[in-house]
C-alpha atoms as a PDB file:
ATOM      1  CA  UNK A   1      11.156  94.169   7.901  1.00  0.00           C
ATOM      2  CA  UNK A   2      14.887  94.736   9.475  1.00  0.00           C
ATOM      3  CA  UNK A   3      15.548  98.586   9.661  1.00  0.00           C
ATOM      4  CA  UNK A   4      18.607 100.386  11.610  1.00  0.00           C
ATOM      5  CA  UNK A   5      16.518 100.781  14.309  1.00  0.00           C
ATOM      6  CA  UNK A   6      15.639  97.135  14.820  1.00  0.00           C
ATOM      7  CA  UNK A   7      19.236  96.406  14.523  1.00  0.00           C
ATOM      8  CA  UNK A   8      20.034  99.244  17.191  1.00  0.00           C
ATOM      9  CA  UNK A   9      17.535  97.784  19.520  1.00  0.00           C
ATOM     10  CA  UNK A  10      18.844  94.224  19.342  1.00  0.00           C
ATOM     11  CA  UNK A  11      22.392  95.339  19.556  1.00  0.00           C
ATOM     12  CA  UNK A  12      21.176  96.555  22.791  1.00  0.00           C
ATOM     13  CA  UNK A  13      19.547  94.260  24.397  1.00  0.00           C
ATOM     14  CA  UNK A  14      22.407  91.890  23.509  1.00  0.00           C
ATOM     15  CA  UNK A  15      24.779  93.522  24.977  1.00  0.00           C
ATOM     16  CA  UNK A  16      22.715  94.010  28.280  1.00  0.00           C
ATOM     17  CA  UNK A  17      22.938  90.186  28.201  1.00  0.00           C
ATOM     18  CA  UNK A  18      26.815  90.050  28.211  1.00  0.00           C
ATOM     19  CA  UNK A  19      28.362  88.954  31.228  1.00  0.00           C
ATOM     20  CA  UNK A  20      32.230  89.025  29.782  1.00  0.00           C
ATOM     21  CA  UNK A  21      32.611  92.007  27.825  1.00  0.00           C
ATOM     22  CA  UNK A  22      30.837  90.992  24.381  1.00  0.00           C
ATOM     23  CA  UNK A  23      28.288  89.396  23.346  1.00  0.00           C
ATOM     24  CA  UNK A  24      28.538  85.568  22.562  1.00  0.00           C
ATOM     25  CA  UNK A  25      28.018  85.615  19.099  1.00  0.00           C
ATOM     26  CA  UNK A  26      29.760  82.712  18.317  1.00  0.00           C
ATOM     27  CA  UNK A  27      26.802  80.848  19.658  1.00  0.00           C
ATOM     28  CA  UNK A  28      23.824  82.696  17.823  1.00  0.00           C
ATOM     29  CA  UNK A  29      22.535  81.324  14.722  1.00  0.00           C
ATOM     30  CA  UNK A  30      19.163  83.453  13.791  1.00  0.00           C
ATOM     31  CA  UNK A  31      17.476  83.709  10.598  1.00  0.00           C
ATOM     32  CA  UNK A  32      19.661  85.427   8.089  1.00  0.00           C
ATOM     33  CA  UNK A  33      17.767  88.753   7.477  1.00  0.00           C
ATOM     34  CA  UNK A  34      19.625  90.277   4.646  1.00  0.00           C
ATOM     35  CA  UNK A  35      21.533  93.413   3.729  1.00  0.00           C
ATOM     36  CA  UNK A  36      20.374  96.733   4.125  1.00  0.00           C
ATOM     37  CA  UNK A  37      23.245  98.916   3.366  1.00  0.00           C
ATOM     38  CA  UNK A  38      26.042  98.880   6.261  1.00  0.00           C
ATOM     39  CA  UNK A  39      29.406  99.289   5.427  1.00  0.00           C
ATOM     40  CA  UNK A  40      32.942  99.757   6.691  1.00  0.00           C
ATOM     41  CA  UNK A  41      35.220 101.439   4.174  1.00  0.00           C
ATOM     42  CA  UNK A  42      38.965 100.706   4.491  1.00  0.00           C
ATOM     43  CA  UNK A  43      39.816 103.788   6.536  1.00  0.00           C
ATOM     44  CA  UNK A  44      37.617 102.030   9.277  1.00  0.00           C
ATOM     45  CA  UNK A  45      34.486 104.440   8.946  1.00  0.00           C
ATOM     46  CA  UNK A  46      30.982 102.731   9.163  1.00  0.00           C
ATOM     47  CA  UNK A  47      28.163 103.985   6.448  1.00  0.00           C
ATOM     48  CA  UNK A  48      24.544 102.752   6.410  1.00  0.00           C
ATOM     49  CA  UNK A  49      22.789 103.718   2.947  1.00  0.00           C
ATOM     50  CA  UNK A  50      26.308 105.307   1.368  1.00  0.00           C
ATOM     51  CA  UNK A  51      26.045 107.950   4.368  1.00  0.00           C
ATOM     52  CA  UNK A  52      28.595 108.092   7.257  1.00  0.00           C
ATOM     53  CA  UNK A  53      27.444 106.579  11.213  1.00  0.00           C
ATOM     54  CA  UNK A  54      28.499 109.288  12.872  1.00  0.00           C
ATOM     55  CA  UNK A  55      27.373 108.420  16.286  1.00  0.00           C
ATOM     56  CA  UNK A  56      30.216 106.936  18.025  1.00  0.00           C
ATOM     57  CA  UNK A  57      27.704 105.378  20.595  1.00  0.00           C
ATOM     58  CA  UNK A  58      26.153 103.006  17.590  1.00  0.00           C
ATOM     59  CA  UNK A  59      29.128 102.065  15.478  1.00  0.00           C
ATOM     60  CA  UNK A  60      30.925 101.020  19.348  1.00  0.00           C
ATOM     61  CA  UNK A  61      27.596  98.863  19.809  1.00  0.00           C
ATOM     62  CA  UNK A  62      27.562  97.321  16.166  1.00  0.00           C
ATOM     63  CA  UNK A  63      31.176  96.332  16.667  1.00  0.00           C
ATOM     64  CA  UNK A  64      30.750  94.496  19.759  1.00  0.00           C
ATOM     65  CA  UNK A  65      27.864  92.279  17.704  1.00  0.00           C
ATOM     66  CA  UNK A  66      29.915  92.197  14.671  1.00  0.00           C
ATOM     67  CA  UNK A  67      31.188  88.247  13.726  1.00  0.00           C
ATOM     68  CA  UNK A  68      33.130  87.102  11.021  1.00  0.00           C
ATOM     69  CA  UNK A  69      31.675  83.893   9.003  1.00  0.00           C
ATOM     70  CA  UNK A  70      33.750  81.041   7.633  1.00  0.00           C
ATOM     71  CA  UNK A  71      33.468  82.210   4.594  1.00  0.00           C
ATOM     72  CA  UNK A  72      35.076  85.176   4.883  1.00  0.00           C
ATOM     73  CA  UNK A  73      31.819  87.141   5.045  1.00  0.00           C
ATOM     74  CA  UNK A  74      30.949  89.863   8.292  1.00  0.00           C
ATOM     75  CA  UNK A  75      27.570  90.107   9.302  1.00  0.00           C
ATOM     76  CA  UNK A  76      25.670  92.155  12.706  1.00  0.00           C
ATOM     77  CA  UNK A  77      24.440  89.013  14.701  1.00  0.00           C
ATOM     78  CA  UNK A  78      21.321  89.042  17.341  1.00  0.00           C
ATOM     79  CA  UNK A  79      20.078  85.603  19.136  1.00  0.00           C
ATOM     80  CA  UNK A  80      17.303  86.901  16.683  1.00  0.00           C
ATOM     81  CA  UNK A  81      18.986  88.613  13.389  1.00  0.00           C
ATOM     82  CA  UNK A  82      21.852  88.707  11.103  1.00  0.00           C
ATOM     83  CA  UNK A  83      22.464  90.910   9.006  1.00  0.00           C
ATOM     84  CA  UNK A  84      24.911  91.402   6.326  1.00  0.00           C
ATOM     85  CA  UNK A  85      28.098  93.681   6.780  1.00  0.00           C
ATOM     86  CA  UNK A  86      30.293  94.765   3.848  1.00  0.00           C
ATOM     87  CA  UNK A  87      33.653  95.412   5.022  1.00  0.00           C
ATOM     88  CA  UNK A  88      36.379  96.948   2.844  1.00  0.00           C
ATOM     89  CA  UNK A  89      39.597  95.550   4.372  1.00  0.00           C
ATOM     90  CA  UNK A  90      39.300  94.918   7.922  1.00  0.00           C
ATOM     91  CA  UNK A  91      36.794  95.947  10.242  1.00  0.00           C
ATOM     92  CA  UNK A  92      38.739  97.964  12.663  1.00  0.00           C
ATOM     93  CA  UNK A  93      41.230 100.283  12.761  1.00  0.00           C
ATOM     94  CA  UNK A  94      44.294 100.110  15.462  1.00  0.00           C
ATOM     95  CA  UNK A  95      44.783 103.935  16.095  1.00  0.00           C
ATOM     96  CA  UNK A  96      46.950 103.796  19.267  1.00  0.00           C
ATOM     97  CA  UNK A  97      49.740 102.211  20.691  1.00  0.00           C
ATOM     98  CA  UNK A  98      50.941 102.200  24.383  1.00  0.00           C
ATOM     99  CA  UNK A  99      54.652 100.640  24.889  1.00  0.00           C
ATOM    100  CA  UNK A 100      56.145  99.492  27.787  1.00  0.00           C
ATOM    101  CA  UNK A 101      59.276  97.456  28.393  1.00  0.00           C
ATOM    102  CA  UNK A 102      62.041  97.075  25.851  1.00  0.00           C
ATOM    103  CA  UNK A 103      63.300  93.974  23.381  1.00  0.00           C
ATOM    104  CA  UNK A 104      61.917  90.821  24.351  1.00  0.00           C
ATOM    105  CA  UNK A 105      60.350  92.553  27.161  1.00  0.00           C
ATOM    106  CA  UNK A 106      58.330  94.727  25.538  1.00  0.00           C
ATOM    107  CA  UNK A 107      54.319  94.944  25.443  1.00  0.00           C
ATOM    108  CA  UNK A 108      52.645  96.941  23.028  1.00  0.00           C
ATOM    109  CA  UNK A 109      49.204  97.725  24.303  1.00  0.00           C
ATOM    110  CA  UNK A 110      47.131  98.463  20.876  1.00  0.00           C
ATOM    111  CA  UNK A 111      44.129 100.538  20.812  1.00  0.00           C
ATOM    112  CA  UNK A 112      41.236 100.896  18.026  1.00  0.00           C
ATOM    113  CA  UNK A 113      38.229 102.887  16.707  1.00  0.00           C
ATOM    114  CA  UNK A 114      35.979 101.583  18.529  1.00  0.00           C
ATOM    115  CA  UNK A 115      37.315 100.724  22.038  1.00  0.00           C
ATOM    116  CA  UNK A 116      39.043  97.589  22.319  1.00  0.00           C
ATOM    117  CA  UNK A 117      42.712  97.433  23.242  1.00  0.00           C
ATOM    118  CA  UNK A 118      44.215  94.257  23.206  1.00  0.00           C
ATOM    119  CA  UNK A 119      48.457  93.760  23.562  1.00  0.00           C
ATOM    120  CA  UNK A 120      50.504  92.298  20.631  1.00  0.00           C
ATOM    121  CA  UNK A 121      50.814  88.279  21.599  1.00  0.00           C
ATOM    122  CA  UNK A 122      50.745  84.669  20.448  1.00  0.00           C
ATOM    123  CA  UNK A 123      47.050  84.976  21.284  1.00  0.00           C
ATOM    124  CA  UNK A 124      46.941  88.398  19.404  1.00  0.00           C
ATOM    125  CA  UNK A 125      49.089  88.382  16.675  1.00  0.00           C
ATOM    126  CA  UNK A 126      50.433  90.795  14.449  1.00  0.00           C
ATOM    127  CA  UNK A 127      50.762  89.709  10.996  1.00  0.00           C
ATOM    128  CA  UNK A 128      51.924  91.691   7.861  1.00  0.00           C
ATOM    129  CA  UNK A 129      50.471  91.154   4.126  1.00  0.00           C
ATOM    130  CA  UNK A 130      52.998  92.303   1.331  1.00  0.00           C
ATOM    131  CA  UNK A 131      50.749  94.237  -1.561  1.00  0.00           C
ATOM    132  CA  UNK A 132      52.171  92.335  -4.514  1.00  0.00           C
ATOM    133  CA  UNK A 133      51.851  95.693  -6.763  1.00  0.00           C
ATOM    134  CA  UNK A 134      53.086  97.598  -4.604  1.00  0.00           C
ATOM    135  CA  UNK A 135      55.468  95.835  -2.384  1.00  0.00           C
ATOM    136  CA  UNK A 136      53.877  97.853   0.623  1.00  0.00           C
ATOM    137  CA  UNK A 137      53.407  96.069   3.726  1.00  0.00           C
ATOM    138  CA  UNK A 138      49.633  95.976   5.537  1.00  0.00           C
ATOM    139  CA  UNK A 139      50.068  95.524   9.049  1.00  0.00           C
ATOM    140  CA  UNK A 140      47.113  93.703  10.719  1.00  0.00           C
ATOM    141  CA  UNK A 141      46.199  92.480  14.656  1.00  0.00           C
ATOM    142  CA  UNK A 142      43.802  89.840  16.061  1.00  0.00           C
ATOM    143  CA  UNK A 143      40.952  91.860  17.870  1.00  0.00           C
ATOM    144  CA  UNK A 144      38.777  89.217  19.289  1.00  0.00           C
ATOM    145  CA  UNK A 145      37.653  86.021  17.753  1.00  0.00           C
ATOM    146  CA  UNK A 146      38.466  85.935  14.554  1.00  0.00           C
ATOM    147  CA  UNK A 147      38.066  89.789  13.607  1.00  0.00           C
ATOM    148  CA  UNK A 148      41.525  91.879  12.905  1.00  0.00           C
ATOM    149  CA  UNK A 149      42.195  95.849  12.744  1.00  0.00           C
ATOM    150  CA  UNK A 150      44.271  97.012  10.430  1.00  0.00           C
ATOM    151  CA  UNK A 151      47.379  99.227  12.395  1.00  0.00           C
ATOM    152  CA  UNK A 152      47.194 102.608  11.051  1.00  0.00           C
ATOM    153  CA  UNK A 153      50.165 103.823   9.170  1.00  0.00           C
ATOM    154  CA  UNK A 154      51.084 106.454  12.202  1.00  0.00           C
ATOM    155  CA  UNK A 155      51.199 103.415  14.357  1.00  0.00           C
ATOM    156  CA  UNK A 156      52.804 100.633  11.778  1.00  0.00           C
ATOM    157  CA  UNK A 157      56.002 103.596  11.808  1.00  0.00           C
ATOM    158  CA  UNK A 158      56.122 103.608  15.541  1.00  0.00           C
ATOM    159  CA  UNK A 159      56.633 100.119  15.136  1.00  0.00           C
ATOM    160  CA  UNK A 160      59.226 100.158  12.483  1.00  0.00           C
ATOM    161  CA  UNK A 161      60.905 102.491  14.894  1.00  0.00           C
ATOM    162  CA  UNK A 162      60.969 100.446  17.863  1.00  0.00           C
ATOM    163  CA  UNK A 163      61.925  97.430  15.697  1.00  0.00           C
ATOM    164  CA  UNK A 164      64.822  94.748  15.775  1.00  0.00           C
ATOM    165  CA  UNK A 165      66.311  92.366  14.016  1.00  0.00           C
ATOM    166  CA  UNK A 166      66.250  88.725  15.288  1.00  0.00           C
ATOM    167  CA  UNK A 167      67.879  86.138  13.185  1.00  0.00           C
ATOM    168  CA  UNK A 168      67.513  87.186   9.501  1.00  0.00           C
ATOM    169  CA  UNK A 169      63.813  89.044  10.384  1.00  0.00           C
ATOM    170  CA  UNK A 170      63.057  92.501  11.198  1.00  0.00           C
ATOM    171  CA  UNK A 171      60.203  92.903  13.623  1.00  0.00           C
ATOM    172  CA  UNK A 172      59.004  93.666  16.895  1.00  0.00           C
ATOM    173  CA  UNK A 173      58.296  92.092  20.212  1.00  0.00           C
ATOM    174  CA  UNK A 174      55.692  91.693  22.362  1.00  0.00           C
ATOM    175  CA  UNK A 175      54.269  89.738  25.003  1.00  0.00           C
ATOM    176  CA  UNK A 176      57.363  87.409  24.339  1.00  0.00           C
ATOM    177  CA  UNK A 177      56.521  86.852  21.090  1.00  0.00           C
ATOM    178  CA  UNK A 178      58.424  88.165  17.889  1.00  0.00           C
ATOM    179  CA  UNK A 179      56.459  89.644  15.194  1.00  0.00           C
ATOM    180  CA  UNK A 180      58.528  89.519  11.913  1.00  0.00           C
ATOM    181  CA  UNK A 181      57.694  92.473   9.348  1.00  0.00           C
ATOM    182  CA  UNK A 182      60.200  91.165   6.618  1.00  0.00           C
ATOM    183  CA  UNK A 183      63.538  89.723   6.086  1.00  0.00           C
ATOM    184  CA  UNK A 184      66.476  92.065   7.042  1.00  0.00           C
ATOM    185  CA  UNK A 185      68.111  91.382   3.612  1.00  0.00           C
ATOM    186  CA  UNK A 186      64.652  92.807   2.045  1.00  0.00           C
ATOM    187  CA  UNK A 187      64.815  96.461   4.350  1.00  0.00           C
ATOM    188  CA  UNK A 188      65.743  99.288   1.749  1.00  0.00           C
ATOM    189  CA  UNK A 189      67.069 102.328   3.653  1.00  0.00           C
END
């Protein structure tokens, strides 16, 4: 029988076992052991049974086991357990950003929930989804593998402040890469 605590214990001994920073969880493929209730809602809080994790220690150690399967499906991964993750939108949230340089010289250092910080480049992207309904843009950056945070709103308008246009686009830069938000004949002021 999986229970938190098994998955706790795992997640621990895995990452004992990391020698880069994370776990390789690309390269486990262990019995899939089910679903027992954990969740990430949209505002990037993690739940187990419907009740917040509030201990930051355990949702930090989930989210370094945490993988994203090919078919769009999360799931916790052990060498010896997976287990079924429901996530809302994405499964971390980019609180924080650090800027240095300006224009094409700029870096923007990006910070999330639950302690990565990567900066905004071709190998970390930025990428915006329109909401068709809405016409509200959902900014998104590549965490690690395949896994994304969503940019908080504080952080997406500290963006739209520092950005530029560059041909018909409207965007930022970063790590000599240009991040288009939308087209410059789209921006209503």
């Amino acid at each position: 029988m999986v229970d938190l605590k098994n998955i706790i214990k795992s997640a621990q001994i895995a990452n004992e076992e990391s020698h880069d920073g994370y776990p390789p969880v690309e390269k486990w493929n262990p019995d899939h052991c089910g679903d027992i209730g954990l969740e990430i809602k949209s505002d990037g809080s993690w739940h187990y049974m419907n009740s917040p994790i509030g201990r930051k220690r355990i949702v930090n150690l989930f989210a370094r086991i945490l993988r994203k399967e090919s078919d769009g499906s999360y799931v916790l991964v052990t060498p010896v357990e997976k287990i079924v993750i429901k996530v809302h939108d994405a499964p971390f949230i980019a609180t924080s950003v650090e800027i240095s340089g300006n224009n094409k010289d700029a870096m923007l250092k990006f910070s999330t929930n639950t302690g990565d910080s990567v900066i905004a480049s071709k190998e970390f992207p930025i990428r915006i989804v329109i909401d068709p309904k809405r016409k509200e843009p959902s900014p998104y950056i590549l965490v690690r593998s395949n896994l994304e945070a969503k940019i908080s709103r504080s952080v997406f308008y500290e963006l739209v402040n520092l950005g530029c246009e560059e041909n018909d686009d409207f965007g930022v830069w970063s790590g000599g890469c240009f991040f288009p938000f939308m087209k410059v004949k789209e921006l209503t002021i």
